[in-house]
C-alpha atoms as a PDB file:
ATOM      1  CA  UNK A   1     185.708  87.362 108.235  1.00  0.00           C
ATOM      2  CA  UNK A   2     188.081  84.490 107.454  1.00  0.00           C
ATOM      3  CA  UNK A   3     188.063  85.398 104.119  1.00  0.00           C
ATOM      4  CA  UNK A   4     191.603  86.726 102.884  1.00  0.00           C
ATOM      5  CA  UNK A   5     189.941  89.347 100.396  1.00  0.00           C
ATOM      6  CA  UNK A   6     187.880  90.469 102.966  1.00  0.00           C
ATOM      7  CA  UNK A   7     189.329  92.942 105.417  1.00  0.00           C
ATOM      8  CA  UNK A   8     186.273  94.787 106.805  1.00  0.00           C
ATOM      9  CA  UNK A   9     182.628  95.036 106.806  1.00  0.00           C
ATOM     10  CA  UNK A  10     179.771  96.936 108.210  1.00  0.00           C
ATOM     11  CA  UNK A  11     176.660  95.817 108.232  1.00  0.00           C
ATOM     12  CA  UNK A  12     173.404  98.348 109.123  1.00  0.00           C
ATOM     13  CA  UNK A  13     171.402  97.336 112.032  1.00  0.00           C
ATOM     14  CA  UNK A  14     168.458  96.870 110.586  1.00  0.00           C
ATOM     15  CA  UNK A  15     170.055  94.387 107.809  1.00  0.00           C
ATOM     16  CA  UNK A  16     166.260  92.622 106.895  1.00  0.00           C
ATOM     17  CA  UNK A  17     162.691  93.550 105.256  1.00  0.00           C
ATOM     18  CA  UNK A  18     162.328  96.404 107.749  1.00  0.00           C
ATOM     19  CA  UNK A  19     165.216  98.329 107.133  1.00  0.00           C
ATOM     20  CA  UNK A  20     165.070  98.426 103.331  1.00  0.00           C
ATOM     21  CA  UNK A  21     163.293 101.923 103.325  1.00  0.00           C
ATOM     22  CA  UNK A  22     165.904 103.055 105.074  1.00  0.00           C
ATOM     23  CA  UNK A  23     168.997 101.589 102.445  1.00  0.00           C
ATOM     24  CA  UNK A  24     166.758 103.324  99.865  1.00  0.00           C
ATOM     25  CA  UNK A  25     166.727 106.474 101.284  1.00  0.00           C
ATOM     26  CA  UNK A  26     170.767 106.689 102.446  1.00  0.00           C
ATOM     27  CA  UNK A  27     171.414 104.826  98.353  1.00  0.00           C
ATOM     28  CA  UNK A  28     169.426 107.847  96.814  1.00  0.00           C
ATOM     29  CA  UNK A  29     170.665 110.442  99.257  1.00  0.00           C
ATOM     30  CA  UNK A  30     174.740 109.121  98.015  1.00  0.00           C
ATOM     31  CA  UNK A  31     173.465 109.418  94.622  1.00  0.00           C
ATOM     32  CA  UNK A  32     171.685 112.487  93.922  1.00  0.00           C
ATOM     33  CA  UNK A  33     172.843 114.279  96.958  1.00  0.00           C
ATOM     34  CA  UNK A  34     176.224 113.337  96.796  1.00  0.00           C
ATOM     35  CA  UNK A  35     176.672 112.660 100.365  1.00  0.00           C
ATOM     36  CA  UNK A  36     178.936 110.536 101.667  1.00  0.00           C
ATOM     37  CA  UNK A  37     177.974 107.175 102.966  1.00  0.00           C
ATOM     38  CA  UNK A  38     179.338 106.848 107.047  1.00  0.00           C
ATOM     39  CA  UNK A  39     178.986 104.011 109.447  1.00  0.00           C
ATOM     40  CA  UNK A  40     176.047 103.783 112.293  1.00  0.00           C
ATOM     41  CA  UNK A  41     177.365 103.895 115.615  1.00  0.00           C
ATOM     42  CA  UNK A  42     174.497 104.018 117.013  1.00  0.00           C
ATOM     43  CA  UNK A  43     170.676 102.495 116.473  1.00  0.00           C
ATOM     44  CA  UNK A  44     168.752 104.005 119.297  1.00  0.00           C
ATOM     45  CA  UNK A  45     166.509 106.022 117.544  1.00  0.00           C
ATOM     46  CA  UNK A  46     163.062 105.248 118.924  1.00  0.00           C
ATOM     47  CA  UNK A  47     160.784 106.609 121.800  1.00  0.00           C
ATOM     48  CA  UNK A  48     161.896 107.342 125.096  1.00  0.00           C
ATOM     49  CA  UNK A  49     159.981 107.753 128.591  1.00  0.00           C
ATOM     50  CA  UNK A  50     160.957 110.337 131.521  1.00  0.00           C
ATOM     51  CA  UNK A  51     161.037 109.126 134.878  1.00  0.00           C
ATOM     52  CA  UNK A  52     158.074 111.393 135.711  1.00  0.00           C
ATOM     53  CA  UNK A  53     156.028 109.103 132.913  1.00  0.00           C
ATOM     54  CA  UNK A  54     157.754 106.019 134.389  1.00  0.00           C
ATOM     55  CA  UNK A  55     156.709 106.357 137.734  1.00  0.00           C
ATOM     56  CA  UNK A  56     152.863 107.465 136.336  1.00  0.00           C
ATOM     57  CA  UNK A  57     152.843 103.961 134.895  1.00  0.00           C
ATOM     58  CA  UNK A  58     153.715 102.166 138.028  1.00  0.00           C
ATOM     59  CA  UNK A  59     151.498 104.031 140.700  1.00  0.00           C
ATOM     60  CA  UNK A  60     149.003 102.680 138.558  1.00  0.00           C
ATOM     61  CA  UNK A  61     149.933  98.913 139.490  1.00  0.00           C
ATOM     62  CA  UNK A  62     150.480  96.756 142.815  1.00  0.00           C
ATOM     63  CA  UNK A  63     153.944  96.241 142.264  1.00  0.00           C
ATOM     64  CA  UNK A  64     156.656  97.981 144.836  1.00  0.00           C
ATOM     65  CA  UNK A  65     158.727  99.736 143.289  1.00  0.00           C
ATOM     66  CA  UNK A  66     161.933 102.111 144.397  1.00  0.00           C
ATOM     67  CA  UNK A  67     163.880 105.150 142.868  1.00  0.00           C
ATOM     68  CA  UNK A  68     167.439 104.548 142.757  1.00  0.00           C
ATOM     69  CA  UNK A  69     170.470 107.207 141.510  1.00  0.00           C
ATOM     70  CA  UNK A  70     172.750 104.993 140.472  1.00  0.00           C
ATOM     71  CA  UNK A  71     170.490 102.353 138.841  1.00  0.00           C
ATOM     72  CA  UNK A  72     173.482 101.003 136.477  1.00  0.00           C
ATOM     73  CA  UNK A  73     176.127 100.548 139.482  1.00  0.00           C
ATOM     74  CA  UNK A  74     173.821  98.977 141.636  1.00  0.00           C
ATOM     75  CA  UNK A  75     171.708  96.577 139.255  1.00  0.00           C
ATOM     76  CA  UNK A  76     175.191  95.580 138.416  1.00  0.00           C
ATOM     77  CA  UNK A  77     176.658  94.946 141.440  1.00  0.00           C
ATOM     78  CA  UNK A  78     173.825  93.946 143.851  1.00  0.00           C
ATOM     79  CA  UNK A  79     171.113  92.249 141.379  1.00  0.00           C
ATOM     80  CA  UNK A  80     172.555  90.632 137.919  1.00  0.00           C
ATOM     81  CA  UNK A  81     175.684  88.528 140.090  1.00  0.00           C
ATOM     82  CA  UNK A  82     172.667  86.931 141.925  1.00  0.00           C
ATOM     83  CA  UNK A  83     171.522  85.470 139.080  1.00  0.00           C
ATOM     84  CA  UNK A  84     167.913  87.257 139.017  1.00  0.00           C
ATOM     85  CA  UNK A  85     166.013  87.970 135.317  1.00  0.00           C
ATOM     86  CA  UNK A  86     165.523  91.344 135.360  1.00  0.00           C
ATOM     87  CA  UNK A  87     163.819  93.500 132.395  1.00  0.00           C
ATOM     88  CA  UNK A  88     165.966  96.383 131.592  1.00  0.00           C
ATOM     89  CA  UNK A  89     163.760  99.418 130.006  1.00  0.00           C
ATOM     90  CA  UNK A  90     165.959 102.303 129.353  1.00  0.00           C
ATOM     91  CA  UNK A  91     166.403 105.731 126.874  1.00  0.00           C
ATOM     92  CA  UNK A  92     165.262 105.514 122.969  1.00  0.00           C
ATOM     93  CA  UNK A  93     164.455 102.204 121.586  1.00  0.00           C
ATOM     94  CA  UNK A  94     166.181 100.219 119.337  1.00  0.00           C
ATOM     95  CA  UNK A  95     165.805 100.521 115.733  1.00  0.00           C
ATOM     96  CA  UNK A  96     166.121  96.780 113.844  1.00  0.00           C
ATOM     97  CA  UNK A  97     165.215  93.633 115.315  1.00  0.00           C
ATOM     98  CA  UNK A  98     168.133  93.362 118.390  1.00  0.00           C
ATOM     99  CA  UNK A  99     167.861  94.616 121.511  1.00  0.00           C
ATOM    100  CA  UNK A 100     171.104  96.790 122.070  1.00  0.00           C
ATOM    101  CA  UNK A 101     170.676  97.211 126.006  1.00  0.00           C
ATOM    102  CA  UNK A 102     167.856  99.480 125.884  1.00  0.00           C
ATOM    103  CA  UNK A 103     164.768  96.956 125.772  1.00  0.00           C
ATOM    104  CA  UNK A 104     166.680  93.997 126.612  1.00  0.00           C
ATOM    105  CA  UNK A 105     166.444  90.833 129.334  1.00  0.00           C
ATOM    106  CA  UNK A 106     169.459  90.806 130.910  1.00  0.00           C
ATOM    107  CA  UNK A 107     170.958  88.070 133.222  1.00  0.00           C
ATOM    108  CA  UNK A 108     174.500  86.941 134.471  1.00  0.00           C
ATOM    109  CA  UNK A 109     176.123  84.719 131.490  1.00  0.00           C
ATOM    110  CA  UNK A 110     178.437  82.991 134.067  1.00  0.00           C
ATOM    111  CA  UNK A 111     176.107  79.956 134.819  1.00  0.00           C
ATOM    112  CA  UNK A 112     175.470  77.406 132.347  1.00  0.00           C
ATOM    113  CA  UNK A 113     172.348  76.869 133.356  1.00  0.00           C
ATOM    114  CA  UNK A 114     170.967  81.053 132.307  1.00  0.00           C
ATOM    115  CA  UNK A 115     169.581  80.148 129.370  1.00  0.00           C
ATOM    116  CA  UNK A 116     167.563  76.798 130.437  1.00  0.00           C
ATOM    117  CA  UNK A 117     166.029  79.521 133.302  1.00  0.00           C
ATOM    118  CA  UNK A 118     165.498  82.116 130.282  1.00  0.00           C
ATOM    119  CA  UNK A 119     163.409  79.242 128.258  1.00  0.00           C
ATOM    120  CA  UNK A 120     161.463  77.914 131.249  1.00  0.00           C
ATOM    121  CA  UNK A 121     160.353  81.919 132.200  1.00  0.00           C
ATOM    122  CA  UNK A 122     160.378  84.703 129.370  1.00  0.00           C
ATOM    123  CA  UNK A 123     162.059  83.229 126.374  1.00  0.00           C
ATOM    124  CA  UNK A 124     160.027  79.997 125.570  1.00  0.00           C
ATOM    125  CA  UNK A 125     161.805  79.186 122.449  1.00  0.00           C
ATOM    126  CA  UNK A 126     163.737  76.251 121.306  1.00  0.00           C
ATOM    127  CA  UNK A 127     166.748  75.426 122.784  1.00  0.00           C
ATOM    128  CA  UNK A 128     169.030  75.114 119.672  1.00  0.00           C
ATOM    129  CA  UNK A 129     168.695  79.006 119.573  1.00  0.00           C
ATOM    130  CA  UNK A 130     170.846  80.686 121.666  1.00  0.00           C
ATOM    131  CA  UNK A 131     171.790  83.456 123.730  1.00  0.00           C
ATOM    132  CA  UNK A 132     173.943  86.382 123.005  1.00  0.00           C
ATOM    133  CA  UNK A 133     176.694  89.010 124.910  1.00  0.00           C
ATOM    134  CA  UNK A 134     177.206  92.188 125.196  1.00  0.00           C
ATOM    135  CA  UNK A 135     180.585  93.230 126.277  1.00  0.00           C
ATOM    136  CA  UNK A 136     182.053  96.862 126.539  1.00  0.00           C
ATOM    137  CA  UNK A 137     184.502  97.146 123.840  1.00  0.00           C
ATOM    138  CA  UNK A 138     187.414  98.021 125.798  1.00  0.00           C
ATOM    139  CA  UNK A 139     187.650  94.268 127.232  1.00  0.00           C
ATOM    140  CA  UNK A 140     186.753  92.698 123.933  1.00  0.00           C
ATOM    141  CA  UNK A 141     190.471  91.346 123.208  1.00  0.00           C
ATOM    142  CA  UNK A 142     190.532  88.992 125.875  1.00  0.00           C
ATOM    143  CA  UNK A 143     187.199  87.001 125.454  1.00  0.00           C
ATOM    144  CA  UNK A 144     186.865  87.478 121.064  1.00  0.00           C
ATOM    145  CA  UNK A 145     189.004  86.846 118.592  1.00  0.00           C
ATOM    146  CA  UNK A 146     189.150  89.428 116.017  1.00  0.00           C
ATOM    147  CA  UNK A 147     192.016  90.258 114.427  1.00  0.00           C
ATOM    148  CA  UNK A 148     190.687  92.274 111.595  1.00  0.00           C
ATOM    149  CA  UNK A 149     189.567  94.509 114.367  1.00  0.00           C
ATOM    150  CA  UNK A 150     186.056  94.564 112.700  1.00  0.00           C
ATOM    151  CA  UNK A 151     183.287  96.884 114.516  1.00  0.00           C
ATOM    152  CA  UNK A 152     180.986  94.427 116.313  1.00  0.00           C
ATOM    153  CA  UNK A 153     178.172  97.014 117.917  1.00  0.00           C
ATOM    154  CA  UNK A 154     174.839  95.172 116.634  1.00  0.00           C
ATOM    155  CA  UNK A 155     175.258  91.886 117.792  1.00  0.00           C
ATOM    156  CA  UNK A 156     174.704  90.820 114.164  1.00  0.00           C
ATOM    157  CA  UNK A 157     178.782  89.158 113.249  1.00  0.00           C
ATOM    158  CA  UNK A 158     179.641  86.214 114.943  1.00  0.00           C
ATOM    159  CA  UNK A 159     183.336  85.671 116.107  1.00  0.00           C
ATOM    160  CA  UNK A 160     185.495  82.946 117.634  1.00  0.00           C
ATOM    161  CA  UNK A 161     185.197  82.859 121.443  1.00  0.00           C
ATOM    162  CA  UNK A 162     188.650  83.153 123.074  1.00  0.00           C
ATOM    163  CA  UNK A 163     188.894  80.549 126.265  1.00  0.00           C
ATOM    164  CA  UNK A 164     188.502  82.774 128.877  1.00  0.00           C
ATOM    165  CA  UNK A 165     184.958  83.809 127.100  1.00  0.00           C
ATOM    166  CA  UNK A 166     183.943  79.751 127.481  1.00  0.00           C
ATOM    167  CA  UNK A 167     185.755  79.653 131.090  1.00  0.00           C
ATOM    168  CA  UNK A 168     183.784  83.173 132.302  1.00  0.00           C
ATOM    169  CA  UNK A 169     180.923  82.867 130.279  1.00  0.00           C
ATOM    170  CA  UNK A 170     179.457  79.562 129.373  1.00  0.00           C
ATOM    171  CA  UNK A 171     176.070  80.971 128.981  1.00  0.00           C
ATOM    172  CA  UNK A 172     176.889  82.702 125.568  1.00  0.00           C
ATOM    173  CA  UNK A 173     179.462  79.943 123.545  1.00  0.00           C
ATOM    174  CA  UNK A 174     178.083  78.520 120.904  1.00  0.00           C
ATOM    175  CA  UNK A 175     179.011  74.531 120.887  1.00  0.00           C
ATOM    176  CA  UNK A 176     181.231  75.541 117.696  1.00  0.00           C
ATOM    177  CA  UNK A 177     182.893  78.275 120.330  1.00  0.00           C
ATOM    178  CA  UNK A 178     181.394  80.973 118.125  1.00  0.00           C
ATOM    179  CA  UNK A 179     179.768  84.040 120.029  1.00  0.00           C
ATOM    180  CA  UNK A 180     177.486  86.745 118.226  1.00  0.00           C
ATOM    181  CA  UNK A 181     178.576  89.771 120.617  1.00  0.00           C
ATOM    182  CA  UNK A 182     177.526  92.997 121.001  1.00  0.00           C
ATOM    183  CA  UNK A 183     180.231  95.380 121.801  1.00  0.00           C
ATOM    184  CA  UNK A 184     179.641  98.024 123.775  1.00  0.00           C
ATOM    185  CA  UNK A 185     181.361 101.839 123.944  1.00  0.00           C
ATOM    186  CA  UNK A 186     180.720 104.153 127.413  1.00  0.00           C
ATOM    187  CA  UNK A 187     179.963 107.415 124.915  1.00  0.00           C
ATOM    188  CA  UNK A 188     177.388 105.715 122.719  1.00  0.00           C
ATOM    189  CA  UNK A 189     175.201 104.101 125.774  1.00  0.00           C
ATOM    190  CA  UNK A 190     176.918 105.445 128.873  1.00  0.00           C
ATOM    191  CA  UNK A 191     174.297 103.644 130.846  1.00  0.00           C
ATOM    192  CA  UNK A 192     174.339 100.517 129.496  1.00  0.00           C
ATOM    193  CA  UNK A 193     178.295 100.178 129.475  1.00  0.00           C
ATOM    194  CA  UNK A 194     178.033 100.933 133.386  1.00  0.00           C
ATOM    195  CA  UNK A 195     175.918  98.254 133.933  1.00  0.00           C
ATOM    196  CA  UNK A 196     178.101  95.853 132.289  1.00  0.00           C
ATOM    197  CA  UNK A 197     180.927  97.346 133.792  1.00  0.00           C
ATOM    198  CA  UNK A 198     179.952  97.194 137.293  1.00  0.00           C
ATOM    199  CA  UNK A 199     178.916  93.792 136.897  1.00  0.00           C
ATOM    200  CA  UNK A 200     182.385  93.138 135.862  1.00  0.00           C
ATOM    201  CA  UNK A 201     183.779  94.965 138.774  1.00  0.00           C
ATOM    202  CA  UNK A 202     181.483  92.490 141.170  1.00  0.00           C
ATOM    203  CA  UNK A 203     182.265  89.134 138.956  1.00  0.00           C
ATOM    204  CA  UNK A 204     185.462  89.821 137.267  1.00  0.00           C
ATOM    205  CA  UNK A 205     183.558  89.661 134.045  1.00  0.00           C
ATOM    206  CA  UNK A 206     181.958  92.189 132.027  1.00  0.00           C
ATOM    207  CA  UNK A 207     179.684  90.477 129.895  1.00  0.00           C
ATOM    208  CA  UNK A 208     176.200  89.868 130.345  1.00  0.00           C
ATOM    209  CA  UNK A 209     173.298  87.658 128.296  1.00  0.00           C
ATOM    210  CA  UNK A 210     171.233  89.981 126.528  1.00  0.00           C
ATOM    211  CA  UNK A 211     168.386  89.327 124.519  1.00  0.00           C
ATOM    212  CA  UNK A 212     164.999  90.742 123.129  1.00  0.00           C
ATOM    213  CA  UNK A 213     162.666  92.041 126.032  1.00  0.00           C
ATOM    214  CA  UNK A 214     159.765  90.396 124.926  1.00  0.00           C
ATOM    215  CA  UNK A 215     157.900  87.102 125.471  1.00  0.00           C
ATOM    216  CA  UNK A 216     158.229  84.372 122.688  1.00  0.00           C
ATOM    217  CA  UNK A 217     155.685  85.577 119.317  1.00  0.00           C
ATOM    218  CA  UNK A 218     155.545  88.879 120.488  1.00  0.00           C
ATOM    219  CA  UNK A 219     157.331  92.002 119.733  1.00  0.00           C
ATOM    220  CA  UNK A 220     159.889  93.775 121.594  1.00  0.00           C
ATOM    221  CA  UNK A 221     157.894  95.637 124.574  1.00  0.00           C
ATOM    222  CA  UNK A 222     157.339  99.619 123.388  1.00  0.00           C
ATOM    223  CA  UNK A 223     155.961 100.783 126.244  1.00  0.00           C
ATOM    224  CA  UNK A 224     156.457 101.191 130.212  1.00  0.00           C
ATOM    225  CA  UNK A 225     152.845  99.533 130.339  1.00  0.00           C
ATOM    226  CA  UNK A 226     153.687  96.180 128.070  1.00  0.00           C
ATOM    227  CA  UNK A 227     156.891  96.007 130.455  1.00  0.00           C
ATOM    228  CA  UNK A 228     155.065  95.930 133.827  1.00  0.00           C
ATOM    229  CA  UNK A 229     152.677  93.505 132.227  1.00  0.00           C
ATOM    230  CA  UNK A 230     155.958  91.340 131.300  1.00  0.00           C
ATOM    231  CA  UNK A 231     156.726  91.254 134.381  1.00  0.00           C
ATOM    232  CA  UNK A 232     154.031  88.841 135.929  1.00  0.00           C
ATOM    233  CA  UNK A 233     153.760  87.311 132.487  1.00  0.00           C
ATOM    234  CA  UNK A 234     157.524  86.687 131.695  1.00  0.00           C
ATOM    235  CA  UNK A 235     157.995  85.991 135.304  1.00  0.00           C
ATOM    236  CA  UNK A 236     160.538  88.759 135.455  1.00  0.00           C
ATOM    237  CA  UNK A 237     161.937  88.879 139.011  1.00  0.00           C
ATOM    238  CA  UNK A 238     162.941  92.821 138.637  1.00  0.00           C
ATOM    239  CA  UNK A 239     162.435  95.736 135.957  1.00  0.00           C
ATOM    240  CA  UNK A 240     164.537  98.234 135.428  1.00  0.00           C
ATOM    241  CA  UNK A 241     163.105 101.315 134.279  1.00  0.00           C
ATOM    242  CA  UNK A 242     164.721 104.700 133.597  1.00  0.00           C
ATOM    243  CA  UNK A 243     165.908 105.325 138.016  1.00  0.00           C
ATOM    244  CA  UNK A 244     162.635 102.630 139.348  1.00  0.00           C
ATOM    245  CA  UNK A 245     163.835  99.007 140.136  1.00  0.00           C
ATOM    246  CA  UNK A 246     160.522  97.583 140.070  1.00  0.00           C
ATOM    247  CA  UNK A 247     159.963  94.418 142.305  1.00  0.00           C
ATOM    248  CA  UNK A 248     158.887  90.925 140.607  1.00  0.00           C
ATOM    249  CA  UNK A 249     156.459  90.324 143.553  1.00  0.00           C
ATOM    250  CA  UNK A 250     152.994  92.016 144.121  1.00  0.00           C
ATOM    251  CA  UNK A 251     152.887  94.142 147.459  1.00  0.00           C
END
């Protein structure tokens, strides 16, 4: 985006192999249909599980598990500012390869050290890859710079980390002070923005590391099943599913 000629951009959020049926369809759909091309907004378009399915799955296991109203407020106040992993399984999957705080691994992006725990647990991938924010949009001025006010909610641009971003959130600066961030907006995931939100009500920031929910060569978990079994095997120490905060620890 430092390019003069350049003064916007959207990019789909499945921009690879897998989301070229999809350009094909919207290019013939402008052409012979004559409908007009509009930006995504949103990408969760996949399944979705009910509590009632949820909490099926998990009477099925040893794990203690509670039901919690709020889930959002208090995950983000009581469990993410104590620096615990947690799996965060919530409404209609993602469509493209990012996790966009609906299958996602979530944990505080304050301490330096998140990703090292991330790669010795969960995420056992090379350390020169690293870790990403999300952000809810409204706060985005003071940690990004981006003055060609460029949409940002696929955490597939990378921008220029402000200070306060590298002060607040070390975990998610690139060395180069570059940040590939995920903005986030309350009426396109209203649960996901609380999260962050009440985790920047508790910290006084409201960012958090979010990446894939998966374990390294496998795909993104699909099911509440493949996420209970991540726990134990990612060494998860909660999941967050639909209203059950699921322990990490067998009863």
């Amino acid at each position: 985006m430092q390019i003069p000629e350049v003064k916007d951009i959207h990019i789909h959020p499945a921009a690879g192999d897998g989301g070229i049926p999809t350009g094909a369809a919207l290019n013939i759909a402008a052409r012979q249909k004559k409908i007009k091309p509009r930006r995504w907004k949103s990408a969760y378009l996949g399944n979705e599980y009910r509590n009632e399915q949820i909490k099926q799955s998990l009477e099925k296991t040893k794990y203690k598990f509670e039901y919690i109203e709020d889930i959002a407020g208090y995950v983000g106040e009581e469990i993410l500012p104590k620096g615990h992993i947690i799996g965060w399984f919530q409404g209609r999957m993602e469509y493209g390869p990012r996790a966009l705080g609906n299958r996602s691994i979530l944990i505080t992006p304050k301490d330096e050290k998140s990703p090292e725990k991330l790669r010795a647990t969960i995420k056992k991938r090379p350390a020169f890859q690293p870790f990403c924010p999300s952000i809810v949009k409204e706060s985005q001025k003071k940690y990004v710079k981006n003055p060609k006010r460029v949409e940002t909610p696929f955490m597939i641009l990378t921008l220029d980390a402000t200070e306060k971003m590298k002060e607040e959130a070390p975990a998610v600066v690139f060395k180069d002070m570059s940040v590939r961030v995920q903005t986030v907006e309350k009426q396109v995931n209203p649960l996901y923005h609380r999260v962050i939100k009440s985790f920047g009500k508790k910290t006084g920031t409201p960012i958090l590391l979010n990446t894939s929910f998966n374990r390294s060569g496998q795909a993104i978990v699909y099911t509440p099943e493949q996420a209970i079994y991540d726990i134990k095997a990612g060494q998860l120490d909660f999941l967050i599913m639909g209203n059950y905060l699921v322990h990490g620890k067998r009863k």
